[in-house]
PDB file of N, CA and C in Angstrom:
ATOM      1  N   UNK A   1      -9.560  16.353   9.843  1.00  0.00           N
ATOM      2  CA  UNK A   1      -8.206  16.447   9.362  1.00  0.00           C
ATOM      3  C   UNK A   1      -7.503  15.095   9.455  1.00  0.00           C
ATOM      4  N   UNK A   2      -7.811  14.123  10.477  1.00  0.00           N
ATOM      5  CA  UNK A   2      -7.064  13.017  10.541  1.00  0.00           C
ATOM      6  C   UNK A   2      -7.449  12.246   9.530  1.00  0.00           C
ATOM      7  N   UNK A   3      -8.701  11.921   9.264  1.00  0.00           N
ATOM      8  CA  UNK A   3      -9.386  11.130   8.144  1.00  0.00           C
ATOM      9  C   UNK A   3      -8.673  11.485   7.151  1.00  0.00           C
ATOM     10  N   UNK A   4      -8.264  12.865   6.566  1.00  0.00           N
ATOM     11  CA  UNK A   4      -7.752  13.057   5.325  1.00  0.00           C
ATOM     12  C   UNK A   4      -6.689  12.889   5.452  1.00  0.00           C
ATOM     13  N   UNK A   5      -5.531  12.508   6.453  1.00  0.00           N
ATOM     14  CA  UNK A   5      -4.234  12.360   6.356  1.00  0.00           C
ATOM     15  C   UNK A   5      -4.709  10.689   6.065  1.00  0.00           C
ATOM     16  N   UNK A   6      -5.182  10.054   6.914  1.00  0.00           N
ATOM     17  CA  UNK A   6      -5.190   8.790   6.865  1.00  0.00           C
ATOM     18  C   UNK A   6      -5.386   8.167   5.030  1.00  0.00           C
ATOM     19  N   UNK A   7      -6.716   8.925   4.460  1.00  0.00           N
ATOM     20  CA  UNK A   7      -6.824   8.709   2.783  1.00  0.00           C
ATOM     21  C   UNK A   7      -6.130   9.087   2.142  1.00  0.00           C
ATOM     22  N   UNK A   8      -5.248  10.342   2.455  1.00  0.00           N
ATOM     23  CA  UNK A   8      -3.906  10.236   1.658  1.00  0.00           C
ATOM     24  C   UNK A   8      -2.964   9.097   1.408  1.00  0.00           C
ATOM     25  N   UNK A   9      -2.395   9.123   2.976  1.00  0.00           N
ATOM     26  CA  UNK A   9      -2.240   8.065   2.443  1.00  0.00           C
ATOM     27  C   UNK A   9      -2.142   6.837   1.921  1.00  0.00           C
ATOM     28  N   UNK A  10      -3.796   5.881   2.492  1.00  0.00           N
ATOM     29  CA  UNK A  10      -4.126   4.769   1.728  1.00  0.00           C
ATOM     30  C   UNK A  10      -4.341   5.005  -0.163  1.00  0.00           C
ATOM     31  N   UNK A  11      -4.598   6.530  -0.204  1.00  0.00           N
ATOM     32  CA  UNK A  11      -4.295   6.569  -1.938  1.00  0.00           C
ATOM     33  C   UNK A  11      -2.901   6.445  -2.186  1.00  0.00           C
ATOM     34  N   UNK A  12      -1.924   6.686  -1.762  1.00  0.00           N
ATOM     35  CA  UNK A  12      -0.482   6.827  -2.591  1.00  0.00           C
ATOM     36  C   UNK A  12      -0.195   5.067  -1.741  1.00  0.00           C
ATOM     37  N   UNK A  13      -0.186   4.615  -1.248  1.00  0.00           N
ATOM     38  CA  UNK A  13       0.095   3.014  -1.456  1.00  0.00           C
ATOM     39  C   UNK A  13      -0.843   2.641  -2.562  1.00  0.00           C
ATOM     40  N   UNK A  14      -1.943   2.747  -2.481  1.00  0.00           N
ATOM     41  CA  UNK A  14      -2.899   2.315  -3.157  1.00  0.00           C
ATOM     42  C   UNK A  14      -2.348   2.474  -5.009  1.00  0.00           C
ATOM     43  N   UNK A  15      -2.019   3.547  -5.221  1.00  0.00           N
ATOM     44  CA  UNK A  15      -1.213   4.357  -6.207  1.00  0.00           C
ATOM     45  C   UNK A  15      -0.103   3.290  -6.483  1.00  0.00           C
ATOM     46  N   UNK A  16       1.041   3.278  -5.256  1.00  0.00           N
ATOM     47  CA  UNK A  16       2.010   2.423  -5.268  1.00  0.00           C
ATOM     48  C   UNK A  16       1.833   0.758  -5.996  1.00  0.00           C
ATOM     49  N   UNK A  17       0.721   0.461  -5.326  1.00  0.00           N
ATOM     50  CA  UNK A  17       0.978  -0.998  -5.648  1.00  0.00           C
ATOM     51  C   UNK A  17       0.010  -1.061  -6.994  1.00  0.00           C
ATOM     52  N   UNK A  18      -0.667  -0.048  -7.808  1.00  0.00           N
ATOM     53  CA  UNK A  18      -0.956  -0.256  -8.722  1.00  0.00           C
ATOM     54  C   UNK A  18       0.420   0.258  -9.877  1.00  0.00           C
ATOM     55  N   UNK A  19       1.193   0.894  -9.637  1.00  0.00           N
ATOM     56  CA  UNK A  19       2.681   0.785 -10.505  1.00  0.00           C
ATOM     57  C   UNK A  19       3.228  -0.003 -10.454  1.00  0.00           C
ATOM     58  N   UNK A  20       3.184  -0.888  -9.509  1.00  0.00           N
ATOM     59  CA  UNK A  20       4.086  -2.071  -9.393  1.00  0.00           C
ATOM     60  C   UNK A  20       3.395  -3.164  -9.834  1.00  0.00           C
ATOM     61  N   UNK A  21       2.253  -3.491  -9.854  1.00  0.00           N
ATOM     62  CA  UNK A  21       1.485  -4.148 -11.009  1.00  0.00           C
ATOM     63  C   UNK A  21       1.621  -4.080 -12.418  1.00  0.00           C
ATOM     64  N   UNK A  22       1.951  -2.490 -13.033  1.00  0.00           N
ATOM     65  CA  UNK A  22       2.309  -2.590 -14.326  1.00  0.00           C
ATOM     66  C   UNK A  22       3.093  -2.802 -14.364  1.00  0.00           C
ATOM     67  N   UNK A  23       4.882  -2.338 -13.816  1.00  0.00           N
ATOM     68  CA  UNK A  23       5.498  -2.446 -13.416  1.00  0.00           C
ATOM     69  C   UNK A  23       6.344  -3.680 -13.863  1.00  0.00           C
ATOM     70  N   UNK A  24       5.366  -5.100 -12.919  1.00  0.00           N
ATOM     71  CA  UNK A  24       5.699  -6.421 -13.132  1.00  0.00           C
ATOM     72  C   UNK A  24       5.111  -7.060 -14.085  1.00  0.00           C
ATOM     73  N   UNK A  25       3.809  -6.506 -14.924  1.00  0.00           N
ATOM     74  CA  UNK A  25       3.074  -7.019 -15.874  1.00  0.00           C
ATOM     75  C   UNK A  25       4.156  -6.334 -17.812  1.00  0.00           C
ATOM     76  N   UNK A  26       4.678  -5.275 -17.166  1.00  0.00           N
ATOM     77  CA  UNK A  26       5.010  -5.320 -18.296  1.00  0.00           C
ATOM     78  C   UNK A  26       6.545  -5.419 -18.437  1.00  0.00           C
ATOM     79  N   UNK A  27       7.566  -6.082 -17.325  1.00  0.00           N
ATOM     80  CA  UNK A  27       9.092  -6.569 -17.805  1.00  0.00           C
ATOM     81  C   UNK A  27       8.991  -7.703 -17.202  1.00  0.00           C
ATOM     82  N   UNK A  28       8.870  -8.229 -17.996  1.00  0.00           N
ATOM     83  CA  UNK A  28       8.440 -10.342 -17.749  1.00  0.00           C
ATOM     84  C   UNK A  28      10.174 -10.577 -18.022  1.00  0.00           C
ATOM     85  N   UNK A  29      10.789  -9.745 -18.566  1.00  0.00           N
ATOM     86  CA  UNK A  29      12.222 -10.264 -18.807  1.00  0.00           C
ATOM     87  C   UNK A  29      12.937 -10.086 -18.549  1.00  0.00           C
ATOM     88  N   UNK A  30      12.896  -8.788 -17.425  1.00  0.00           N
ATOM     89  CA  UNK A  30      13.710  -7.898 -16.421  1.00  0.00           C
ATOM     90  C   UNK A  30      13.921  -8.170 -15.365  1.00  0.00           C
ATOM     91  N   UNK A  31      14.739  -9.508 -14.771  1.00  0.00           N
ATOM     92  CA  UNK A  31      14.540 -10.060 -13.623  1.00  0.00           C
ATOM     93  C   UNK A  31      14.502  -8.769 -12.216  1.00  0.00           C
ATOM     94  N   UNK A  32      15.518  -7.654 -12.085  1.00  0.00           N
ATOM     95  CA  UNK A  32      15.716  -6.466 -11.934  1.00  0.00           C
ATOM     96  C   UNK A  32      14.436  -5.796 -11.748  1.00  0.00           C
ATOM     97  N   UNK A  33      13.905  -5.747 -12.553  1.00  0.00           N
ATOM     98  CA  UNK A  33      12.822  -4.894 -12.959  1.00  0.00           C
ATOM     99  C   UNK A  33      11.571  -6.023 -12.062  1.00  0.00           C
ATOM    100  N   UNK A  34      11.239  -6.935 -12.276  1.00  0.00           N
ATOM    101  CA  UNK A  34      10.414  -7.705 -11.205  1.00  0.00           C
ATOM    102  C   UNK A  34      10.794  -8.108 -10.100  1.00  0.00           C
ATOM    103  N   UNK A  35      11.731  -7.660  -9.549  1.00  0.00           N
ATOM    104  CA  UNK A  35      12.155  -7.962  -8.490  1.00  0.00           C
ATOM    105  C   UNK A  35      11.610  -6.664  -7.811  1.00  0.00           C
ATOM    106  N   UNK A  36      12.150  -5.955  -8.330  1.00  0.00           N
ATOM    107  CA  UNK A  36      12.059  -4.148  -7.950  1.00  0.00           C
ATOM    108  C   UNK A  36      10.322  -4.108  -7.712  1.00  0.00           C
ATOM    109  N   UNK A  37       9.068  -4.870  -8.632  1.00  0.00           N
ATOM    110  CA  UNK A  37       8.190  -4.726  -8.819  1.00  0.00           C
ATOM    111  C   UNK A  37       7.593  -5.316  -7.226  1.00  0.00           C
ATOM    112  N   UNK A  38       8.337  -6.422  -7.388  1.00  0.00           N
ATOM    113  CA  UNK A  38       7.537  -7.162  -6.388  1.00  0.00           C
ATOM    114  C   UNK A  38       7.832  -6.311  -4.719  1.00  0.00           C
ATOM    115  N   UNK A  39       8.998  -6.178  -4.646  1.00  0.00           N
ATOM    116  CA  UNK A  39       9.158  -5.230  -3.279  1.00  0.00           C
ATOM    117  C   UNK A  39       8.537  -4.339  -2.949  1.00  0.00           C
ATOM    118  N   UNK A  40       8.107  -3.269  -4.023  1.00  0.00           N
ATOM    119  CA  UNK A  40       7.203  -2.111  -3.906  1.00  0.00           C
ATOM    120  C   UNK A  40       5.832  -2.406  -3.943  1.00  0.00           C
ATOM    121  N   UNK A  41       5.174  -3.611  -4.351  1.00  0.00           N
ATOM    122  CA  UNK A  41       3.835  -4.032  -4.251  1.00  0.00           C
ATOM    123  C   UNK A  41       3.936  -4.345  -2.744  1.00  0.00           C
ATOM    124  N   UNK A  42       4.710  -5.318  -2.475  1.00  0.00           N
ATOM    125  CA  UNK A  42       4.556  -5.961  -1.117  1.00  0.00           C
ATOM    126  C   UNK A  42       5.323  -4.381   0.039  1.00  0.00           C
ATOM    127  N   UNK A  43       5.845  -3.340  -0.143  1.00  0.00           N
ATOM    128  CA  UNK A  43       5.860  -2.929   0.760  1.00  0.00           C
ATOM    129  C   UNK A  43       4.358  -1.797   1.054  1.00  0.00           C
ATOM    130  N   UNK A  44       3.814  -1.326  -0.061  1.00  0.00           N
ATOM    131  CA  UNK A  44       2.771  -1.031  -0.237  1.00  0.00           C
ATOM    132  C   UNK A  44       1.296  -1.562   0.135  1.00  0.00           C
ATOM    133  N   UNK A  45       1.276  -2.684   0.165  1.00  0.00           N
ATOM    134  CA  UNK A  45       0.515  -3.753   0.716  1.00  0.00           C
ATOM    135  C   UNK A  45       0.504  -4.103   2.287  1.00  0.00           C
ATOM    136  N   UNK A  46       1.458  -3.847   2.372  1.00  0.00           N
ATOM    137  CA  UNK A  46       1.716  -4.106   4.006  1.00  0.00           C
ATOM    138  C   UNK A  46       1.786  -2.873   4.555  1.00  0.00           C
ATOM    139  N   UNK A  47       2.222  -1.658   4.227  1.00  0.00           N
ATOM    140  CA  UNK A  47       1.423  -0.319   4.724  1.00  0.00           C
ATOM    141  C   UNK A  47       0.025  -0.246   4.627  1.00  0.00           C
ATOM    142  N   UNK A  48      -0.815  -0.404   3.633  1.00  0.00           N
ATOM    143  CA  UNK A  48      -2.149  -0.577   3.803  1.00  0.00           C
ATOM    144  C   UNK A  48      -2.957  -1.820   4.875  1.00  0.00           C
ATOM    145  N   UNK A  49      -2.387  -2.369   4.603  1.00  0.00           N
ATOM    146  CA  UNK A  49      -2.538  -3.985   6.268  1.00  0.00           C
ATOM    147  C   UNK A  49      -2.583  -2.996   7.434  1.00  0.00           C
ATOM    148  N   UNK A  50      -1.330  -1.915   7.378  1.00  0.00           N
ATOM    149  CA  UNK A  50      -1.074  -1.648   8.991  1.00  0.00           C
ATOM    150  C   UNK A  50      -2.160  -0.692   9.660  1.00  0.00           C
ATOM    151  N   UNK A  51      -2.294   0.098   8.149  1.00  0.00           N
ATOM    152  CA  UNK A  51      -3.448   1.191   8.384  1.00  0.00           C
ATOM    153  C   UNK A  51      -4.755   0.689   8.400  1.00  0.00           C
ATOM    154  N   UNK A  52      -5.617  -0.359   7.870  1.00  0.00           N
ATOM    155  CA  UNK A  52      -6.534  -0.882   8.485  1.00  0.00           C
ATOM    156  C   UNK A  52      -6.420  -1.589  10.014  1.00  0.00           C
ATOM    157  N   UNK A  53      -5.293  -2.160   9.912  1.00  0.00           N
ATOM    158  CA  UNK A  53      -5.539  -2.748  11.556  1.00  0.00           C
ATOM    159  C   UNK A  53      -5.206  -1.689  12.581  1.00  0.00           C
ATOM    160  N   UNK A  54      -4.777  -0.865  12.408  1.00  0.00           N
ATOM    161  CA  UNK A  54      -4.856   0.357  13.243  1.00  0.00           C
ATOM    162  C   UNK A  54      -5.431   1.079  13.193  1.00  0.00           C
ATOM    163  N   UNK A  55      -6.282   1.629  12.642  1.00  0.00           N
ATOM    164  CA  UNK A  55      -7.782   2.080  12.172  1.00  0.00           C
ATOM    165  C   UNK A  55      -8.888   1.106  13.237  1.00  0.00           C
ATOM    166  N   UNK A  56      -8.878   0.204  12.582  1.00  0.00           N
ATOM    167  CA  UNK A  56      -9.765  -0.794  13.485  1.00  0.00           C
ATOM    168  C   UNK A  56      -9.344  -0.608  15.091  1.00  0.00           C
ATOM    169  N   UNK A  57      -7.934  -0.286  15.596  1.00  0.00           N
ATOM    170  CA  UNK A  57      -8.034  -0.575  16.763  1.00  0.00           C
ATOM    171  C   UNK A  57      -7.981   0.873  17.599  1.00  0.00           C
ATOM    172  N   UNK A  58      -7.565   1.747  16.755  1.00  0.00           N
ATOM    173  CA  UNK A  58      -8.156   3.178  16.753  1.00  0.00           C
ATOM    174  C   UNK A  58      -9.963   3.414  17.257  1.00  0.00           C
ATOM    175  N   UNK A  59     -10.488   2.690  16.126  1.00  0.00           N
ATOM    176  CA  UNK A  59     -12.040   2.343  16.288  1.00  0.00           C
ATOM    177  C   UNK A  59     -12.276   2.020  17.596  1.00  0.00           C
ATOM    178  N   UNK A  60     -11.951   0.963  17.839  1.00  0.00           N
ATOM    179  CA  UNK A  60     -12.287   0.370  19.170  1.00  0.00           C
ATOM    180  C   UNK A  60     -11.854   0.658  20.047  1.00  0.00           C
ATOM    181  N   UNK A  61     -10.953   1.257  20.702  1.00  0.00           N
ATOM    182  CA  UNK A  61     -10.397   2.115  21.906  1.00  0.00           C
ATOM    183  C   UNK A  61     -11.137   3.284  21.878  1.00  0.00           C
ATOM    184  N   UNK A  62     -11.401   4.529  20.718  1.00  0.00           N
ATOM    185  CA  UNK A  62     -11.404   5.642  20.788  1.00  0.00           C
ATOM    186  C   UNK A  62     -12.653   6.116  20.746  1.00  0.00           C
ATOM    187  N   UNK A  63     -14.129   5.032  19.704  1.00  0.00           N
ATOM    188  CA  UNK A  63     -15.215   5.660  19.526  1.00  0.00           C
ATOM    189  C   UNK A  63     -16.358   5.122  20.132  1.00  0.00           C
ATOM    190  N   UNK A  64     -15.491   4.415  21.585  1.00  0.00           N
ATOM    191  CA  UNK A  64     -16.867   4.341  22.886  1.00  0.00           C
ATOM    192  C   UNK A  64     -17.271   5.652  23.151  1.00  0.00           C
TER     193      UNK A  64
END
């Protein structure tokens, strides 16, 4: 059960920062609109950072 909470949600960031890729790929003229793009990539990105390094240290404390 934890594993599947955990892939949930590395899919919906994962999800996240691929909208915000189109997002910013397709209003090149929307300063608004890439601004908006770039925050939601980078907060998405850095939720996935946190969940590997806590995973990893999950790993190593828990599966001696």
């Amino acid at each position: 059960m934890r594993q599947l909470a955990i892939d949930a949600l590395r899919h919906t960031y994962e999800a996240q920062k691929k909208n915000a890729e189109y997002m910013y790929n397709n209003n090149k003229e929307d300063l608004s609109k890439l601004n908006l793009a770039l925050t939601s990539w980078v907060d998405a990105n850095q939720k996935l950072t946190a969940i590997e390094e806590l995973e990893e240290d999950f790993d190593f404390y828990f599966s001696k």
